[in-house]
C-alpha atoms as a PDB file:
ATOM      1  CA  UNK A   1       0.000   0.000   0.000  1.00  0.00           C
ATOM      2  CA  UNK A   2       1.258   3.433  -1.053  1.00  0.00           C
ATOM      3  CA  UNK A   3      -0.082   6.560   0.967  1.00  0.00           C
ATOM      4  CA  UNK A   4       0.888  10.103  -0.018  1.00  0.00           C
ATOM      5  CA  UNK A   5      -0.836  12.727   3.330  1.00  0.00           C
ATOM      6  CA  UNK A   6      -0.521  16.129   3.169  1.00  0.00           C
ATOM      7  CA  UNK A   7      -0.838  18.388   6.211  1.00  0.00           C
ATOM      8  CA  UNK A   8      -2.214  21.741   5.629  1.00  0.00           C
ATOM      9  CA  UNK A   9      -0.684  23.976   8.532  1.00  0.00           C
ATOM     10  CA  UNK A  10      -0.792  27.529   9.557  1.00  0.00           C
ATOM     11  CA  UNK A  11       1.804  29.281  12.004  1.00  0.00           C
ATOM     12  CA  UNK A  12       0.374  30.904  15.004  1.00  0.00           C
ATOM     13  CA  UNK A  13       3.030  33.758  15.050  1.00  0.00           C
ATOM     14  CA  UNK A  14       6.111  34.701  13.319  1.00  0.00           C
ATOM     15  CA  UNK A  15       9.405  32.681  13.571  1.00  0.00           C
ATOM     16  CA  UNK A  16      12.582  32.399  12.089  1.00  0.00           C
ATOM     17  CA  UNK A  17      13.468  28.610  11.556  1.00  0.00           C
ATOM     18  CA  UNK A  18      16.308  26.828   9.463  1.00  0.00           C
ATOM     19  CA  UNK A  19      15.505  26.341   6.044  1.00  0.00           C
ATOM     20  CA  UNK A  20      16.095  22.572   5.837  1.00  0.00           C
ATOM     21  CA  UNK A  21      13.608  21.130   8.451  1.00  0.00           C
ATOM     22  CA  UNK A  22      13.604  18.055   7.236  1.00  0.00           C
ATOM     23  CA  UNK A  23      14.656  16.025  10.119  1.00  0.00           C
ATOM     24  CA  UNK A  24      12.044  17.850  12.216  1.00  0.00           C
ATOM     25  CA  UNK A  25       9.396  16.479   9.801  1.00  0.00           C
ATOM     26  CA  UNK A  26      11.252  12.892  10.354  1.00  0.00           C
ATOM     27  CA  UNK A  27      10.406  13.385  13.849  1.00  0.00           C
ATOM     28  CA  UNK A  28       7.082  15.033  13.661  1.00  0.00           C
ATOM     29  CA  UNK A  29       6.086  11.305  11.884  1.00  0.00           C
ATOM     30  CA  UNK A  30       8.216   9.095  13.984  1.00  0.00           C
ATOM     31  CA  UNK A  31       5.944  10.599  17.158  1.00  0.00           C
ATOM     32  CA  UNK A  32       2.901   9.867  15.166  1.00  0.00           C
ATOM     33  CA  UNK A  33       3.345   7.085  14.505  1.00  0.00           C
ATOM     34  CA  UNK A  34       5.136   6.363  17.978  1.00  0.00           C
ATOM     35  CA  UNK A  35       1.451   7.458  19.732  1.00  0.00           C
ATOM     36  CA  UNK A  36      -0.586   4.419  17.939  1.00  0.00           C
ATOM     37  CA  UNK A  37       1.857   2.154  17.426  1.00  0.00           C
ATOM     38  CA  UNK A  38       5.074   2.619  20.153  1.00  0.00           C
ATOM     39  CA  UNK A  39       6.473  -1.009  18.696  1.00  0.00           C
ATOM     40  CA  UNK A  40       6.188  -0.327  14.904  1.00  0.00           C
ATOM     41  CA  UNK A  41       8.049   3.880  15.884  1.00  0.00           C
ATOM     42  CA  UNK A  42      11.109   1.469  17.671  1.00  0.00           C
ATOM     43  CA  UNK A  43      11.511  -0.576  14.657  1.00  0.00           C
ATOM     44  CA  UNK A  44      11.429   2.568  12.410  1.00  0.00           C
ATOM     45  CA  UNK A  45      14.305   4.268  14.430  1.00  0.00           C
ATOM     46  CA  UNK A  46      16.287   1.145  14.272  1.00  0.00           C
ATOM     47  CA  UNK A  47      16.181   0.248  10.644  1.00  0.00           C
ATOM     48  CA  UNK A  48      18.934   0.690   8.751  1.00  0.00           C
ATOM     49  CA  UNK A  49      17.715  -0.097   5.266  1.00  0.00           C
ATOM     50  CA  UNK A  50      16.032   1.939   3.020  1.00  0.00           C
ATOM     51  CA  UNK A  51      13.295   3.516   4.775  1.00  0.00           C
ATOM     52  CA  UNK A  52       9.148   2.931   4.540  1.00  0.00           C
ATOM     53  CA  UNK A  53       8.557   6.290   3.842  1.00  0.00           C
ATOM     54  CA  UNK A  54       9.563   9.522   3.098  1.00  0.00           C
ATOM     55  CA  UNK A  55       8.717  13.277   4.248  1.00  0.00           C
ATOM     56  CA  UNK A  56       9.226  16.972   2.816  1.00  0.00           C
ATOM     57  CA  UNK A  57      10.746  20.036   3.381  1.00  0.00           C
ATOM     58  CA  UNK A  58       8.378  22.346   5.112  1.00  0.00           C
ATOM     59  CA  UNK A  59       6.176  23.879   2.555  1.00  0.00           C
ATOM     60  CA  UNK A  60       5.817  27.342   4.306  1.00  0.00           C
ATOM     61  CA  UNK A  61       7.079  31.178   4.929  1.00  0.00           C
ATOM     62  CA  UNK A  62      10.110  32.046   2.573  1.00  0.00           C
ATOM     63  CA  UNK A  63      13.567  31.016   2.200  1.00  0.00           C
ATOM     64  CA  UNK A  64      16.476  32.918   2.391  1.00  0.00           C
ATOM     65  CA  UNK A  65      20.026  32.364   3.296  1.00  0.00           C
ATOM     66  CA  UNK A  66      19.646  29.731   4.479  1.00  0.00           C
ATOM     67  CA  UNK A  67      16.571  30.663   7.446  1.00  0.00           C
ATOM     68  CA  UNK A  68      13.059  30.126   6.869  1.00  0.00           C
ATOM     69  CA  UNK A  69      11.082  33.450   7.820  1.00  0.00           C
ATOM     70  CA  UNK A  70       7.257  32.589   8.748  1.00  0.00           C
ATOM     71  CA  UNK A  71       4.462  34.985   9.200  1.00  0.00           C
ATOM     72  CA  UNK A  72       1.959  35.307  11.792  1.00  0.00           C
ATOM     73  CA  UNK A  73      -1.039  33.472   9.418  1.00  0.00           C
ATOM     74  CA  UNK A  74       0.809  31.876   6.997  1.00  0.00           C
ATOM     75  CA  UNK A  75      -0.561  28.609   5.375  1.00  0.00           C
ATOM     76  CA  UNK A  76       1.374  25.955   3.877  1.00  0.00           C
ATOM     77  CA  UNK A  77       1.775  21.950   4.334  1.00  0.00           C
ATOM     78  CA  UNK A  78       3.880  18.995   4.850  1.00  0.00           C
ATOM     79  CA  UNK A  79       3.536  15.436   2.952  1.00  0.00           C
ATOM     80  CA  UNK A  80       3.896  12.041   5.104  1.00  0.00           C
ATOM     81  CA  UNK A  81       4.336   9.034   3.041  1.00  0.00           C
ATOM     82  CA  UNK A  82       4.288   5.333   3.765  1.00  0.00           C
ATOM     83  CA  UNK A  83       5.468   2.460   1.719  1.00  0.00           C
ATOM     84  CA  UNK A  84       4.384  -0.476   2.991  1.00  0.00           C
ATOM     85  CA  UNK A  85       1.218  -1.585   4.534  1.00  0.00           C
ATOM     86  CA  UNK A  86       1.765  -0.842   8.428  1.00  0.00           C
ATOM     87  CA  UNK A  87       3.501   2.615   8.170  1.00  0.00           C
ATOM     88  CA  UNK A  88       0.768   3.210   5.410  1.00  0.00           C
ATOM     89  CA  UNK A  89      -2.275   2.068   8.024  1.00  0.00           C
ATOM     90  CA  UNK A  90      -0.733   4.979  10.405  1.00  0.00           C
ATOM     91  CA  UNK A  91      -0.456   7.217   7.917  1.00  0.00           C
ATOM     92  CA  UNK A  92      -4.204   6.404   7.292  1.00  0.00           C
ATOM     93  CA  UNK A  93      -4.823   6.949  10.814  1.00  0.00           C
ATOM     94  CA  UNK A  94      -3.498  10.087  11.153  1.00  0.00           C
ATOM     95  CA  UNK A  95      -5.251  11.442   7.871  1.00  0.00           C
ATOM     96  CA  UNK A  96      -8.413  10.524   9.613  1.00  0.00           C
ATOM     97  CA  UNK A  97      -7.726  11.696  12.861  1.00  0.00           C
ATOM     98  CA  UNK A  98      -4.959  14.482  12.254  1.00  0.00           C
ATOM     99  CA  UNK A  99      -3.020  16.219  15.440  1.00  0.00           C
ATOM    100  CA  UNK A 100      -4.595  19.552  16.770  1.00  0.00           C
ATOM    101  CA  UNK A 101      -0.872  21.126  16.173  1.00  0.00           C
ATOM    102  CA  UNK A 102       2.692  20.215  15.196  1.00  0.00           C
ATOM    103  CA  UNK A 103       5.803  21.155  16.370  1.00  0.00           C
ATOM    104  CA  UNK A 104       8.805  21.501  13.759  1.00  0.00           C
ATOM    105  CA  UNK A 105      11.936  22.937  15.638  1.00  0.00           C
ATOM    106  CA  UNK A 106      10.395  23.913  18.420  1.00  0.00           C
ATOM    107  CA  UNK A 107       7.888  26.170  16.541  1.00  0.00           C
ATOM    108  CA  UNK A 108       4.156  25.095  16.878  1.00  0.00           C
ATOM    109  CA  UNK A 109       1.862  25.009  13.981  1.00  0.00           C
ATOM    110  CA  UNK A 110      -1.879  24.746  13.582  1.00  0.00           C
ATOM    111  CA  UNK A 111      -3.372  21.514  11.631  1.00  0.00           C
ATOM    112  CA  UNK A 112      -6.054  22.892   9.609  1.00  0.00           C
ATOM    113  CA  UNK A 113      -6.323  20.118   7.198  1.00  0.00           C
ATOM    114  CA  UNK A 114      -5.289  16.616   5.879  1.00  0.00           C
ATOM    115  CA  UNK A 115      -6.145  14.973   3.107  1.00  0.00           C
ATOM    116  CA  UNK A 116      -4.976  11.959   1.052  1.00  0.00           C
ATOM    117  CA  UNK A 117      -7.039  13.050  -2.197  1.00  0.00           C
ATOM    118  CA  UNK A 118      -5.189  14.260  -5.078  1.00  0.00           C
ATOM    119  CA  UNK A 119      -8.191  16.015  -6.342  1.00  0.00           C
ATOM    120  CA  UNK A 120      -7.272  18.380  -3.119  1.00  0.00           C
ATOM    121  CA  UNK A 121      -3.326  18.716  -3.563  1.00  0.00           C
ATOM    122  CA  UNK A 122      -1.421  17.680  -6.296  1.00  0.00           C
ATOM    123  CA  UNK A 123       1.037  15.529  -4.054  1.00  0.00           C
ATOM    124  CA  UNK A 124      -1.323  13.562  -2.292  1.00  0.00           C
ATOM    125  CA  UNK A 125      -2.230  10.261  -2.847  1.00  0.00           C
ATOM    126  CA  UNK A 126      -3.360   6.528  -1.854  1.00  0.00           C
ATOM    127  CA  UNK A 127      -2.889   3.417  -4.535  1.00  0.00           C
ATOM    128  CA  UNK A 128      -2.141  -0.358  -3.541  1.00  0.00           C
ATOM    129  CA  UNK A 129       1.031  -1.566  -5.843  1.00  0.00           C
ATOM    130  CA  UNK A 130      -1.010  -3.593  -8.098  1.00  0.00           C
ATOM    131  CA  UNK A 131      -3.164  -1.108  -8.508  1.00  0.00           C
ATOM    132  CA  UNK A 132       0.214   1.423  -9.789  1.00  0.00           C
ATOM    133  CA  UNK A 133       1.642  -1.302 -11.734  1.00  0.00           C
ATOM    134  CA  UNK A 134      -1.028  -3.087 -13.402  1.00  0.00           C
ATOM    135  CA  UNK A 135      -1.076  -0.815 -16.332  1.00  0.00           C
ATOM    136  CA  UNK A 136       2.356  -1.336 -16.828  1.00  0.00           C
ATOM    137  CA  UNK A 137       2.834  -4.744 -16.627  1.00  0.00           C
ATOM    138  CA  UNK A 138      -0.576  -5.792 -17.693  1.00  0.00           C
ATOM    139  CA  UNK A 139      -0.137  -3.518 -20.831  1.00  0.00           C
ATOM    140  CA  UNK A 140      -3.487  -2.028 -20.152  1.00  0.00           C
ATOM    141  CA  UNK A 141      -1.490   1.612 -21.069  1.00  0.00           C
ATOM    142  CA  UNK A 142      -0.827   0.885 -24.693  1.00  0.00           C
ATOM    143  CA  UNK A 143       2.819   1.467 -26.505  1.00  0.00           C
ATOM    144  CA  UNK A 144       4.896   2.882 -23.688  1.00  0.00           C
ATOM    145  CA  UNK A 145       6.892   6.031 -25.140  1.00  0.00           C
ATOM    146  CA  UNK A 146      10.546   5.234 -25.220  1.00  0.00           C
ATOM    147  CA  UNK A 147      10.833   8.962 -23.599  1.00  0.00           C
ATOM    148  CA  UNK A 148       9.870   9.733 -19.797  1.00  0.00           C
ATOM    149  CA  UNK A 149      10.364  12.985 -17.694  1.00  0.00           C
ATOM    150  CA  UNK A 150      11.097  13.245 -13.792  1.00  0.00           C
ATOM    151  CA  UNK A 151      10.749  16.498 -11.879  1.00  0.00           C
ATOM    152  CA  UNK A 152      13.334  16.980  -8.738  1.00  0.00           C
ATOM    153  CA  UNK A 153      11.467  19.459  -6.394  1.00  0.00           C
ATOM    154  CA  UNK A 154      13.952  18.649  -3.146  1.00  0.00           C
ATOM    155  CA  UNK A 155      17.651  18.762  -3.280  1.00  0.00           C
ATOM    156  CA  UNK A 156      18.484  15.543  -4.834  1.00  0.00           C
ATOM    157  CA  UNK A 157      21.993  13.350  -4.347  1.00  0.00           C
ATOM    158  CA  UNK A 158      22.891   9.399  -4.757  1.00  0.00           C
ATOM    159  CA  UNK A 159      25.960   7.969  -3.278  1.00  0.00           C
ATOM    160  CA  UNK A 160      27.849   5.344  -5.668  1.00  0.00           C
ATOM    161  CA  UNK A 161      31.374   3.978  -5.325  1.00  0.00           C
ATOM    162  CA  UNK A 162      31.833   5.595  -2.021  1.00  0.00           C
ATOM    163  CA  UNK A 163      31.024   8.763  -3.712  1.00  0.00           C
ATOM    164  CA  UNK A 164      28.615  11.402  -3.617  1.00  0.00           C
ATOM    165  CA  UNK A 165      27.115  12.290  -7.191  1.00  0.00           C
ATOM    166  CA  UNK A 166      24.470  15.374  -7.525  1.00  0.00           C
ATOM    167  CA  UNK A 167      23.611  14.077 -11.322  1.00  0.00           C
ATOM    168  CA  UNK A 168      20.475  12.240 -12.781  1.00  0.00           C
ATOM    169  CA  UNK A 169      22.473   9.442 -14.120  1.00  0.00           C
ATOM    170  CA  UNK A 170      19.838   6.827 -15.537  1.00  0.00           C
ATOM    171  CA  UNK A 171      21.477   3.874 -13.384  1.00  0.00           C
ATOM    172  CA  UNK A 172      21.138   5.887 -10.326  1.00  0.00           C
ATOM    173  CA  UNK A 173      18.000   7.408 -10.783  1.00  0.00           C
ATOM    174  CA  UNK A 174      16.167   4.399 -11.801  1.00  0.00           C
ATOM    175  CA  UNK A 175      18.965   2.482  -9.767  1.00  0.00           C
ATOM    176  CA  UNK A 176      17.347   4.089  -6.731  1.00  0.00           C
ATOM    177  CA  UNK A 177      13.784   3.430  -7.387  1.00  0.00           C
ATOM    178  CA  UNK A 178      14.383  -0.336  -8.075  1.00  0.00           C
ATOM    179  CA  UNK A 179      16.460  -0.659  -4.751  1.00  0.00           C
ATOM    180  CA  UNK A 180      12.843   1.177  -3.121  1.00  0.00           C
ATOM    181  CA  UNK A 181      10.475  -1.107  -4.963  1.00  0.00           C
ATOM    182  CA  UNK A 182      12.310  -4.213  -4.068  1.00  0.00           C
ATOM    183  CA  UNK A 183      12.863  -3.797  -0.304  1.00  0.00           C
ATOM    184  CA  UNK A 184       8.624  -2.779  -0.327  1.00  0.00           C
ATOM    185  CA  UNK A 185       6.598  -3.989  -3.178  1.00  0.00           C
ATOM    186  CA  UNK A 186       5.022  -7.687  -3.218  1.00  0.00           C
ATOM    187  CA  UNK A 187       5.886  -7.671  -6.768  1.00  0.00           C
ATOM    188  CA  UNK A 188       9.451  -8.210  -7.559  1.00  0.00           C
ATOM    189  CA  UNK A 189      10.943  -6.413 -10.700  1.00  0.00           C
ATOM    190  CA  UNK A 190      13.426  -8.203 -12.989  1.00  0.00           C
ATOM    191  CA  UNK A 191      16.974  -7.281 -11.384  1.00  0.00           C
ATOM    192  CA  UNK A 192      18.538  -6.581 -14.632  1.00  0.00           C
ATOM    193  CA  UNK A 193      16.323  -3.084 -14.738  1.00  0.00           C
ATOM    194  CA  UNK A 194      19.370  -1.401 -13.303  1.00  0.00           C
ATOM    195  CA  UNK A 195      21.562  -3.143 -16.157  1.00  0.00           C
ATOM    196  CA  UNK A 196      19.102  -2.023 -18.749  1.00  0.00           C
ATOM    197  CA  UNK A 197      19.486   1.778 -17.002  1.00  0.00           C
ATOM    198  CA  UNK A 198      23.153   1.516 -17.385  1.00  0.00           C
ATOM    199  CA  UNK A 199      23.429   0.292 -20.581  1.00  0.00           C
ATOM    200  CA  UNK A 200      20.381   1.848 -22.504  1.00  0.00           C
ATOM    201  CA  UNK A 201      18.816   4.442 -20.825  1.00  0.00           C
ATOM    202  CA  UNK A 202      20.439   8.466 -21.864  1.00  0.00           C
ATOM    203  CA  UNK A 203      19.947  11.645 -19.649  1.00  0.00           C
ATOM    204  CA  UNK A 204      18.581  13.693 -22.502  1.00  0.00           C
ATOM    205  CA  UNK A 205      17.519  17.255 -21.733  1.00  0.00           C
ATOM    206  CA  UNK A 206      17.615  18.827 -18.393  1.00  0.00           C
ATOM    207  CA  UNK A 207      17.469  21.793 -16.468  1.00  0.00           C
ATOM    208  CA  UNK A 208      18.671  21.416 -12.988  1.00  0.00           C
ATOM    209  CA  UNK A 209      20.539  23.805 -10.115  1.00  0.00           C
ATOM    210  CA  UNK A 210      23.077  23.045  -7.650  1.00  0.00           C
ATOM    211  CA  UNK A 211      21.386  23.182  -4.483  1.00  0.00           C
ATOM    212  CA  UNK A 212      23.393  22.629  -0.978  1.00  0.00           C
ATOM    213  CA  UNK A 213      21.785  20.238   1.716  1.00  0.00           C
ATOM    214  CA  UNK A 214      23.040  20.989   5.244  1.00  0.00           C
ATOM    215  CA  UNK A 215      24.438  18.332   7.083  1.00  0.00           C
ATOM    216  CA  UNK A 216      23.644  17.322  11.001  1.00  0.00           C
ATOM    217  CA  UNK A 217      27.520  17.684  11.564  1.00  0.00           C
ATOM    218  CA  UNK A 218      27.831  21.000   9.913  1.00  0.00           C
ATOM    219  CA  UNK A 219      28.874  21.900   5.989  1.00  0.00           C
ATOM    220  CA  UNK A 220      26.616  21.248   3.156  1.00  0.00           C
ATOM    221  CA  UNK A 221      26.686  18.554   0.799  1.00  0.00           C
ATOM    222  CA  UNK A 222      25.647  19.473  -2.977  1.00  0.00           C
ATOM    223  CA  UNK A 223      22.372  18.098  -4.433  1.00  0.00           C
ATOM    224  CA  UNK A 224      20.440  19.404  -6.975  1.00  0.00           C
ATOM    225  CA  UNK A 225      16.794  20.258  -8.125  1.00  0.00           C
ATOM    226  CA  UNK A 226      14.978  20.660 -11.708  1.00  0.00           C
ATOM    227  CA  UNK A 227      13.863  18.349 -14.326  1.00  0.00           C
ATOM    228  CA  UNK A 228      15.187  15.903 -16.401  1.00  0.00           C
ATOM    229  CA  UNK A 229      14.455  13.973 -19.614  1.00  0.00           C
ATOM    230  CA  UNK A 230      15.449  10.836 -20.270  1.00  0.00           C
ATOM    231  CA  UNK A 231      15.829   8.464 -23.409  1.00  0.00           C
ATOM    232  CA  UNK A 232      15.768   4.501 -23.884  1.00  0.00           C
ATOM    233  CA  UNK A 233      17.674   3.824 -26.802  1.00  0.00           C
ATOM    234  CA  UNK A 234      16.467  -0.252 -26.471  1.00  0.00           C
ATOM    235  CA  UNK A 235      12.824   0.439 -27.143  1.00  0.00           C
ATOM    236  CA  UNK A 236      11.808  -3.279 -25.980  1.00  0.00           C
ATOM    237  CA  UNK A 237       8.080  -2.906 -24.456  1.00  0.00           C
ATOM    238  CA  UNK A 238       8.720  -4.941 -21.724  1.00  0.00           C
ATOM    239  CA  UNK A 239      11.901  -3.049 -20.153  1.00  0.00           C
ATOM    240  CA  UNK A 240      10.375   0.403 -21.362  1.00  0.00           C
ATOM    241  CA  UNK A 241       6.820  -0.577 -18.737  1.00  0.00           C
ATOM    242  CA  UNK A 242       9.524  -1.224 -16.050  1.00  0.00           C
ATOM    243  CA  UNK A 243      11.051   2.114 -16.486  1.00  0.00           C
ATOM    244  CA  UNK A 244       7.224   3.822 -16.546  1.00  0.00           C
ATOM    245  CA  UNK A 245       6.517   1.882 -13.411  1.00  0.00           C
ATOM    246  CA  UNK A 246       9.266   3.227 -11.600  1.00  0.00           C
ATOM    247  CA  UNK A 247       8.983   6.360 -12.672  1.00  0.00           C
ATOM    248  CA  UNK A 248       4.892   6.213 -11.405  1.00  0.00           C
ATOM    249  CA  UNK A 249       6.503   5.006  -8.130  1.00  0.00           C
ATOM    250  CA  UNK A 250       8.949   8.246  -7.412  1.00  0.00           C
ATOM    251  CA  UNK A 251       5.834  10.127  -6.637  1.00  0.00           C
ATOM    252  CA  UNK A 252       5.693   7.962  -3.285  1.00  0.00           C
ATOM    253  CA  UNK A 253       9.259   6.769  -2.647  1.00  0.00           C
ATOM    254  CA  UNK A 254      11.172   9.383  -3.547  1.00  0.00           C
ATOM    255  CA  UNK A 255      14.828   9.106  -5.020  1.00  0.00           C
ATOM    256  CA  UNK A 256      18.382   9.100  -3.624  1.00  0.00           C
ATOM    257  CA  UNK A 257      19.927   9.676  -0.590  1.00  0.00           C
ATOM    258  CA  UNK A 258      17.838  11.344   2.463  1.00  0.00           C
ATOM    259  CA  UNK A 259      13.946  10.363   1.442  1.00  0.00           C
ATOM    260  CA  UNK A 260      12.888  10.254   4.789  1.00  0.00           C
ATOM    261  CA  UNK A 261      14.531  13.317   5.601  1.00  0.00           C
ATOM    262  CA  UNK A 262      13.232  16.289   3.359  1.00  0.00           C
ATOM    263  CA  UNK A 263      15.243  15.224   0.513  1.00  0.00           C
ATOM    264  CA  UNK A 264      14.646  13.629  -3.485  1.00  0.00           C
ATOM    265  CA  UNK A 265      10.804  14.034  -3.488  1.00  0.00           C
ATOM    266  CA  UNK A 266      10.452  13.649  -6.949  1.00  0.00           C
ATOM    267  CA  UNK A 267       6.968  13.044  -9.898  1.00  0.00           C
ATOM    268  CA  UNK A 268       7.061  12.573 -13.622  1.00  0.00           C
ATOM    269  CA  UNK A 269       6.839  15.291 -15.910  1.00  0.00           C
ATOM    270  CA  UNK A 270       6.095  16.056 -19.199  1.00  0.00           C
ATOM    271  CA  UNK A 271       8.776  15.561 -21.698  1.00  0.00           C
ATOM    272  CA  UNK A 272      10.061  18.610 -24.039  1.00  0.00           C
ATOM    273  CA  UNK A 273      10.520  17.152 -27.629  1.00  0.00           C
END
């Protein structure tokens, strides 16, 4: 099960608050969850995999220099998602029974709505996997195009070789996403999709800035945001539905290093021809 919440929030009062607050968000959802379901928040802390979900930057105030300045009245949000059925059942929970109030940093904010309905906010969502992949791997969607487009809206790095790498490579973009729908989806993908990435999949157009991500024990590391196009010079139906699927599947999982902490939210987008 794949859940996609977003809290709509208001601040109180004004505040000045780091820009990057997205291990407060971590938090915010490990206490959450930690309130229903104390055994499930332990296990959560303690995994060292890839993570069951994912949260944002807050969505809120304005951004400069690295501090977030929020007005008294301000709206804005913040999107919890799960990836697997028991973080997704909280995540459920808390959509139907959202907190009076949050606290990110120290700085309370009002809960004035929560919804899971994309028809309310473009980021939200709820879909079981079969229900994402059937179209792809039931063919159901017609000729897939051998083009697809991703849209990085939070700094966005990968980590290969012992080295940190603020590109869209195809292998560790779609690299990424099959490590994500392995560890979490009841339906195994063929393990040569991040062979077919490598070896015939091109970054084609892109427009993408250097952003910097702080880091818990000071300095930044360099990620990036923007959009990117990419190309599969194979155009084999079969491999070309994987690379759809897990391109439908960013939306929830994210991409990279630091999903469940603010970073590599990412959705498709159109492609420019």
């Amino acid at each position: 099960m794949l859940t996609s919440l977003i809290l709509q929030l208001k601040a109180p009062g004004e505040a000045r608050l780091p820009a990057s607050l997205g291990r407060a968000a971590q938090a915010v959802l490990l206490d959450l969850i930690a309130r229903r379901d104390p055994a499930l928040a332990s296990q959560l802390h303690a995994d060292q995999g890839p993570r069951p979900y994912t949260v944002s930057n807050l969505v809120l105030g304005q951004r400069k220099q690295g501090t977030l300045h929020v007005s008294p009245g301000q709206t804005g949000w913040l999107r919890l998602t799960g990836l697997t059925t028991p973080v997704s059942e909280q995540i459920l929970a808390i959509a139907s029974d959202p907190p009076a109030q949050l606290t990110l940093d120290k700085q309370p904010l009002t809960v004035i709505g929560a919804t899971l309905d994309p028809a309310e906010h473009p980021w939200a969502g709820h879909i079981s996997y079969q229900d994402l992949a059937a179209p792809f791997l039931l063919g159901s969607e017609g000729r897939p195009s051998p083009r697809l487009g991703l849209e990085f809206v939070a700094p966005t790095t990968f980590k290969s070789q012992g080295r940190w790498l603020p590109l869209p490579l195809p292998e560790l973009v779609f690299g990424s996403l099959l490590d994500r729908w392995q560890a979490f989806a009841p339906i195994a993908l063929h393990p040569e999709t991040r062979r077919f990435a490598a070896e015939a999949v091109a970054l084609n157009r892109y427009r993408l800035r250097s952003r910097g991500i702080p880091q818990k024990e000071g300095g930044l590391r360099i990620g990036f945001t923007g959009r990117a196009d990419f190309v599969a010079l194979n155009r084999d139906r079969y491999w070309l539905n994987i690379l759809h699927l897990l391109a439908a599947f960013s939306f929830f999982s994210g991409v990279g290093y630091g999903t469940a902490a603010g970073l590599g939210q990412c959705r498709v987008s159109s492609v420019e021809l």
